[in-house]
Protein backbone atom coordinates (compact mmCIF):
# COMPACT_ATOMS: atom_id res chain seq x y z
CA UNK A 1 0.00 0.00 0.00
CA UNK A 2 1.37 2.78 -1.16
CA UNK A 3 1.91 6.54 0.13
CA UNK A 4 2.66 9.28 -2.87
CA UNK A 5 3.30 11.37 -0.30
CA UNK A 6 6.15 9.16 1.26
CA UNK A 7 7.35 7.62 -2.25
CA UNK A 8 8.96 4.38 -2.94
CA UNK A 9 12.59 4.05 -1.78
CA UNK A 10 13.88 2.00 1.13
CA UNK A 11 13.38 2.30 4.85
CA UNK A 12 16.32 2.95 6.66
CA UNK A 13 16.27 2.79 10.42
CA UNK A 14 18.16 3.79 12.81
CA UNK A 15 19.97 2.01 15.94
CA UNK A 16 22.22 2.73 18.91
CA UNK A 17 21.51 -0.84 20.03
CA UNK A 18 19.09 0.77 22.66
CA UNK A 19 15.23 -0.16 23.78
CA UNK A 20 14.11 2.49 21.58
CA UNK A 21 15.72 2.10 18.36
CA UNK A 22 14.09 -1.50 18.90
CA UNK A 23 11.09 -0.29 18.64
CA UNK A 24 12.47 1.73 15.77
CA UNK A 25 13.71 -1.52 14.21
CA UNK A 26 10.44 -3.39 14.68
CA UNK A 27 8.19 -0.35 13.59
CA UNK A 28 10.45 0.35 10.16
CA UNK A 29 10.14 -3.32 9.32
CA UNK A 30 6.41 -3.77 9.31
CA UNK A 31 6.66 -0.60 7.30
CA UNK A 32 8.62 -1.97 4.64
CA UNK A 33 6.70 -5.19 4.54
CA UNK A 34 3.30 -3.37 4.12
CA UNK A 35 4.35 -1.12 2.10
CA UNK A 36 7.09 -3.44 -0.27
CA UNK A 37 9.97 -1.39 0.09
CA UNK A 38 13.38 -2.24 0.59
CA UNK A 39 14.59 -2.40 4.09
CA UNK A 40 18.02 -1.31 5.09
CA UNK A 41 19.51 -0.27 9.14
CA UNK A 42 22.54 1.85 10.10
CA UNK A 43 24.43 2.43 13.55
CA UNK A 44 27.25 4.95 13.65
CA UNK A 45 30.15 5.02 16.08
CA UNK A 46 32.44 7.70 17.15
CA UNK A 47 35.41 8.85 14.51
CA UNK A 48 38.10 6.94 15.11
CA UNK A 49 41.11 8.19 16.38
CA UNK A 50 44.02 9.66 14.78
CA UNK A 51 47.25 9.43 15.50
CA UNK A 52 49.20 12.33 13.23
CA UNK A 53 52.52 11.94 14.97
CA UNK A 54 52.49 8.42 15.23
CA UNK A 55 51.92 6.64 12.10
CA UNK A 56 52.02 3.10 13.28
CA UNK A 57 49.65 3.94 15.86
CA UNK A 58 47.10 5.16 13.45
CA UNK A 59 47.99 1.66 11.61
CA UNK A 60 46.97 -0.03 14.60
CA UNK A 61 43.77 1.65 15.17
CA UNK A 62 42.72 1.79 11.47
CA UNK A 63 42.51 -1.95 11.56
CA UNK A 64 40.92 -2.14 14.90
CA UNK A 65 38.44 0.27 13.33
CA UNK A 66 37.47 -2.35 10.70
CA UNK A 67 37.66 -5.03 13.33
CA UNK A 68 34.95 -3.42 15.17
CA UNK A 69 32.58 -2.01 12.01
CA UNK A 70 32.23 -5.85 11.53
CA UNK A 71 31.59 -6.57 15.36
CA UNK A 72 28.89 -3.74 14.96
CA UNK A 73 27.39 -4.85 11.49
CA UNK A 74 27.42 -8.62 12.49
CA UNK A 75 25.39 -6.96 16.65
CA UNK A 76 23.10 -4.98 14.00
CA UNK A 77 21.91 -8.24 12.08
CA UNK A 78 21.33 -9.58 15.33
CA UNK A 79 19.36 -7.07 16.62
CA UNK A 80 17.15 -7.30 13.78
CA UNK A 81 16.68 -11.03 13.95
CA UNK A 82 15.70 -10.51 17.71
CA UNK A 83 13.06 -7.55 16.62
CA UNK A 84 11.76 -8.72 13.41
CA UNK A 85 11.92 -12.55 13.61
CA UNK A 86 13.56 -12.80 10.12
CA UNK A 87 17.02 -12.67 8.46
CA UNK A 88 18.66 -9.26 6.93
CA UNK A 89 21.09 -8.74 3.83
CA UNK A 90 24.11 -8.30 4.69
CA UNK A 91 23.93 -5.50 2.04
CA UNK A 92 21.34 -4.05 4.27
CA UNK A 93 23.44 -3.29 7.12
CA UNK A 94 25.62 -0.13 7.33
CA UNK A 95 28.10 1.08 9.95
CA UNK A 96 29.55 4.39 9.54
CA UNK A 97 31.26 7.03 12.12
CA UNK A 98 31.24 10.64 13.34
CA UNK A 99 28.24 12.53 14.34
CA UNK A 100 25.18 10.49 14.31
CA UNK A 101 22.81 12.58 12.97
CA UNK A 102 24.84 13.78 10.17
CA UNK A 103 25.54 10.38 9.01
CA UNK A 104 22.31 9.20 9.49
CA UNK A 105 20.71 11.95 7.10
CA UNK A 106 23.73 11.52 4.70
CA UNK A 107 23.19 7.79 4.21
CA UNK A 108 19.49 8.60 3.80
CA UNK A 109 20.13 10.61 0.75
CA UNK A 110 22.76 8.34 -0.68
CA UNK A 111 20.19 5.90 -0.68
CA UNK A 112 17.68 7.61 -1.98
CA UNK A 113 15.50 6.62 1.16
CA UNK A 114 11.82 7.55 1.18
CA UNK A 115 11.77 6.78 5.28
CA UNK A 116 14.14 7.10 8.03
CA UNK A 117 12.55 5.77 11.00
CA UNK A 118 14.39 6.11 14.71
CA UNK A 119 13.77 5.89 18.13
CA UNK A 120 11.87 8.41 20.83
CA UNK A 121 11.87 7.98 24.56
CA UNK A 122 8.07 8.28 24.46
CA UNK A 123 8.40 9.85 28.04
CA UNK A 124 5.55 11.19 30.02
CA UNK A 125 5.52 14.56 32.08
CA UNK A 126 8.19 16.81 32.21
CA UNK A 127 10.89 13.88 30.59
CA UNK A 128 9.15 15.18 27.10
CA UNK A 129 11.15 17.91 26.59
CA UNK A 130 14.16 15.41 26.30
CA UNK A 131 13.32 13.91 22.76
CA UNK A 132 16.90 12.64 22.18
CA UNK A 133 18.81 15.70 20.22
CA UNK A 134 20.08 12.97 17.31
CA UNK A 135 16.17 12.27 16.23
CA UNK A 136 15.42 15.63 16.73
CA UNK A 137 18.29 16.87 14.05
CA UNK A 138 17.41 14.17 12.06
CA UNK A 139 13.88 15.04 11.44
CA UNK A 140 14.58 18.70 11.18
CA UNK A 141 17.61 18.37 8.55
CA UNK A 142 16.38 15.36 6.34
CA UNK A 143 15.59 14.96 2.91
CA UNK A 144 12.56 12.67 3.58
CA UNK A 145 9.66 11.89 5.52
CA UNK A 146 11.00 10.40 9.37
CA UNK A 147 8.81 8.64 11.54
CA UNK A 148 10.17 9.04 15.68
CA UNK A 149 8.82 5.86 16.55
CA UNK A 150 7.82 5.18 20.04
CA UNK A 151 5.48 1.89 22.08
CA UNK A 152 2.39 1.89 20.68
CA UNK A 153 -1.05 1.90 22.40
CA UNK A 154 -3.63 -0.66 21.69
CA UNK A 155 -7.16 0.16 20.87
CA UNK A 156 -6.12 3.74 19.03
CA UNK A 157 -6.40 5.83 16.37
CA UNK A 158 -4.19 7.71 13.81
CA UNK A 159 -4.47 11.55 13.88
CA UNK A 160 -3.27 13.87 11.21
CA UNK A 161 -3.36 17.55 12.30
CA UNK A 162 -3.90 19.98 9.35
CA UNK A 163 -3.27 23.65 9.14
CA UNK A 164 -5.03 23.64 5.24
CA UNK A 165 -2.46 24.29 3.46
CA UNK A 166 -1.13 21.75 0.31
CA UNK A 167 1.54 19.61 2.51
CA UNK A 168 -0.87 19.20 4.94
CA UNK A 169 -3.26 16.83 2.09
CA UNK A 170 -0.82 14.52 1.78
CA UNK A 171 0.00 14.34 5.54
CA UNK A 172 -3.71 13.56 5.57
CA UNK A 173 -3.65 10.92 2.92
CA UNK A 174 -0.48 9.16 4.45
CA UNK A 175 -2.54 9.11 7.83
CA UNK A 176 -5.25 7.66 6.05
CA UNK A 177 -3.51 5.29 4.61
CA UNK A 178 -1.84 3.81 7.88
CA UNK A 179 -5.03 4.27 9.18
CA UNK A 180 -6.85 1.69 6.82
CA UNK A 181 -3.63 -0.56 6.75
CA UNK A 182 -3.66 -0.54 10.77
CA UNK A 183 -7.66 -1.27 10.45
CA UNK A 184 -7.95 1.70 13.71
CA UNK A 185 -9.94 4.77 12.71
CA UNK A 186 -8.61 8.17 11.44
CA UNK A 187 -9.46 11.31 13.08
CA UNK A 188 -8.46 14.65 11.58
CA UNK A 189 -7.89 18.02 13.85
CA UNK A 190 -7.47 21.48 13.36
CA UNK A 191 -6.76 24.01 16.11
CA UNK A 192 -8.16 27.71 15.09
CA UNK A 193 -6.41 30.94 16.57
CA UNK A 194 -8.75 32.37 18.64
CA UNK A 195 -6.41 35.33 18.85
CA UNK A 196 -5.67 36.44 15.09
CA UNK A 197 -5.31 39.66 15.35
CA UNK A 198 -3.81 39.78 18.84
CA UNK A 199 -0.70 39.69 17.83
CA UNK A 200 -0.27 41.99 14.90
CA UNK A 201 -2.34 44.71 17.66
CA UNK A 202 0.10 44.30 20.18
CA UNK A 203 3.17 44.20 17.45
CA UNK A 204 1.65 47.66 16.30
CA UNK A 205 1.71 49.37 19.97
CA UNK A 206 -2.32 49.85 18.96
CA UNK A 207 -5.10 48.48 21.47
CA UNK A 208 -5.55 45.42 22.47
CA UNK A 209 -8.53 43.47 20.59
CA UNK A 210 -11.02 41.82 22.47
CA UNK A 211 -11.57 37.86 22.50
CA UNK A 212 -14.37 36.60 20.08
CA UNK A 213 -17.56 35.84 22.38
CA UNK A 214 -18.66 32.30 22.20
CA UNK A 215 -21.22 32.70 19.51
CA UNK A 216 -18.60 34.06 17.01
CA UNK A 217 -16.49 31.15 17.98
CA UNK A 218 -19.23 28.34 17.79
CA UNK A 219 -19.49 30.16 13.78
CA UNK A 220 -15.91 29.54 13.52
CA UNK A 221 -16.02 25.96 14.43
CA UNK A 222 -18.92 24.84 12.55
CA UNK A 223 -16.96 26.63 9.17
CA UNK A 224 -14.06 25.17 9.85
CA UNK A 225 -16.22 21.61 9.99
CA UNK A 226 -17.02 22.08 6.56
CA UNK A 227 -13.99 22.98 5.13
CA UNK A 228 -12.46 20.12 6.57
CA UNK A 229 -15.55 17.56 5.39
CA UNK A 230 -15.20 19.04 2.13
CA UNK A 231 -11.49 18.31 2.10
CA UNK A 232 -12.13 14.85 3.28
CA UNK A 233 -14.97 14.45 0.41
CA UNK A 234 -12.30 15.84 -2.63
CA UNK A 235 -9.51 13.04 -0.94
CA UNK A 236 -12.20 10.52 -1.42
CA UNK A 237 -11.57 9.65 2.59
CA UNK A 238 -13.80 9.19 5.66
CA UNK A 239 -13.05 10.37 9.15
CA UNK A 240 -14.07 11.96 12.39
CA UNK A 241 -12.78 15.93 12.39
CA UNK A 242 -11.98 17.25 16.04
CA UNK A 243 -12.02 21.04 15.42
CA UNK A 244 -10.06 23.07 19.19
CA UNK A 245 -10.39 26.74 19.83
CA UNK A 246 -7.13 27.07 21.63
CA UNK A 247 -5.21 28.97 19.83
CA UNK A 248 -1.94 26.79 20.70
CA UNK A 249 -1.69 24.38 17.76
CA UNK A 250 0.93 22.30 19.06
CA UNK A 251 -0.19 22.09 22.38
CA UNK A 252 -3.91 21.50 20.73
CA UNK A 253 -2.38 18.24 18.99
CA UNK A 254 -0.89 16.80 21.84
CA UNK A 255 -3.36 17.24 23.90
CA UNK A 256 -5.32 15.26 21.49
CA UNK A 257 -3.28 12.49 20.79
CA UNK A 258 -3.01 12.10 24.30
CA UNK A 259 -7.16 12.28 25.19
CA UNK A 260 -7.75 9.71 22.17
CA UNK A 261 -4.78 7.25 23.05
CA UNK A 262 -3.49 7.62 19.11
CA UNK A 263 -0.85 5.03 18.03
CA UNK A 264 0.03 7.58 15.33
CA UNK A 265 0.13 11.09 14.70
CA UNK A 266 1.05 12.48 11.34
CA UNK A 267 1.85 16.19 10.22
CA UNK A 268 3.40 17.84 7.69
CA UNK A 269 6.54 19.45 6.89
CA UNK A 270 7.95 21.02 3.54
CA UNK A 271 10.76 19.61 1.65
CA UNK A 272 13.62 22.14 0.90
CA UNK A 273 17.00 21.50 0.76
CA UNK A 274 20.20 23.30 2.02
CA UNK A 275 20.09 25.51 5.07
CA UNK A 276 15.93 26.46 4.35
CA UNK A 277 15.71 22.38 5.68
CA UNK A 278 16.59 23.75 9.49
CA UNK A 279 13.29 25.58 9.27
CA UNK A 280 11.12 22.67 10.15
CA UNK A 281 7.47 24.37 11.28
CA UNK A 282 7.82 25.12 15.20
CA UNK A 283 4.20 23.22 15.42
CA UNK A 284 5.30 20.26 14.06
CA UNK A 285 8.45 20.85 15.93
CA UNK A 286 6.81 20.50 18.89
CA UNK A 287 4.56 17.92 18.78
CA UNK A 288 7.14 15.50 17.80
CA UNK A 289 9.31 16.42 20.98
CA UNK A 290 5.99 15.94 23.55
CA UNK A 291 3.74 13.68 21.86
CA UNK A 292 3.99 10.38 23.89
CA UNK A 293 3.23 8.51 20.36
CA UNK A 294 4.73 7.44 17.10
CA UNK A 295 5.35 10.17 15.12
CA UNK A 296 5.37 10.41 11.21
CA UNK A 297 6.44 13.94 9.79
CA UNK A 298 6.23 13.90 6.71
CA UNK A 299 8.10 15.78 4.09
CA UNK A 300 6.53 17.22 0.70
CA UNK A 301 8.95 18.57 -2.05
């Protein structure tokens, strides 16, 4: 089943041999089986050392450096036997060295990966904020769509969060998609500023404009309904809309995926390349560093 949002190349996931990049492991794997893609893991280790004024040294080290790339590659394919059940190509498992994130996002574009899937704590309370810095670089800085996969809960949903713009659709029809392939219903959210013009007021020095009443807000919420069913009805999908008034989109989706237990949440991010790739949107941002569920960002072009 097949995402155009997401595209065809391989899955790459990836491990630091810990309890989460299991889950990563496990999660990438029944993604490229659904989905018939090609399924490929990486672990990186430090640089190794270098020995400038001591050539022999670096001699030595250089060929305990391949020494242990095999030790890795040959724990990897283990690790993947013990997650998944099932052999892995050799071919399939890289080692390479330096910073992690860097290396994980450069092997994703020299294979012309589609997914890069890795690990999140998943923590509750104030351990959120500490969504490991390596996944968070990696899902601001890469080419492709990266799901920060994390337990999931039984008995869920999916939930895409749209903002209405064009990458949001095919966040929606990737959620949909998982949604029918997971046979768990899809539920799609918006969160509308209940403070537009605050903002641009205050920015201007000018007075301060006064909260829409609840009737004006109700009006909001029941146009925003439509747009959204109308949406739905162009995709050709079917789903329950959740439409908040708080103003705080990324606390709005979290709150969310926590109140309706979702196994997934999936939002959108634009493609760019370069230095405009650091600017992933500070909602999505967000709600991948405190949601305590899978999440799938994923990136249109």
């Amino acid at each position: 089943m097949e995402s155009t949002a997401i595209g065809s190349g391989p899955v790459l996931v990836a491990s630091d041999f810990s309890d989460a990049a299991d889950e990563a492991i496990r999660q990438a794997h029944q993604w490229a089986i659904r989905s018939d893609r090609e399924f490929s893991a990486l672990h990186v280790m430090g640089t190794a050392p270098m020995h400038a004024l001591f050539p022999k040294l670096h001699v030595q080290d250089a060929a305990e450096f391949v020494t242990l790339e095999k030790e890795l590659a040959e724990r990897l394919s283990e690790r993947i036997r013990r997650c998944t059940g099932g052999e892995v190509q050799s071919s399939r498992v890289h080692v390479d060295y330096g910073n992690p994130y860097v290396a994980i996002v450069r092997k994703a574009e020299e294979m012309g990966a589609s997914l890069v899937v890795i690990g999140g704590s998943g923590a509750t309370g104030l351990k959120r904020v500490f969504l490991g810095s390596v996944a968070e670089k990696v899902v601001r800085n890469a080419h492709c769509s990266v799901l920060v996969a994390r337990h999931a809960v039984e008995g869920s949903v999916v939930l895409a969060a749209t903002d209405l713009s064009d990458p949001a659709l095919f966040a929606v029809q990737s959620a949909a998609i998982e949604a029918k392939t997971r046979e768990i219903p899809l539920v799609l959210m918006h969160d509308i500023d209940r403070w537009p013009s605050l903002m641009s007021g205050l920015a201007l020095l000018g007075p301060v404009p006064i909260a829409p009443d609840e009737e004006t807000m109700a009006k909001q919420r029941a146009a925003m309904l439509g747009i959204l069913q109308s949406q739905l009805e162009r995709l050709g999908l079917a789903a329950e809309i959740e439409v908040t008034t708080e103003g705080n989109p990324a606390a709005a989706i979290v709150r969310m995926a926590d109140n309706l237990h979702a196994e997934l949440l999936v939002l959108a991010s634009r493609g760019h390349s370069g230095l405009a790739r650091l600017a992933l949107g500070s909602v999505a941002e967000q709600a991948v560093r405190y949601a305590h569920c899978s999440v799938l960002v994923v990136r249109t072009h």
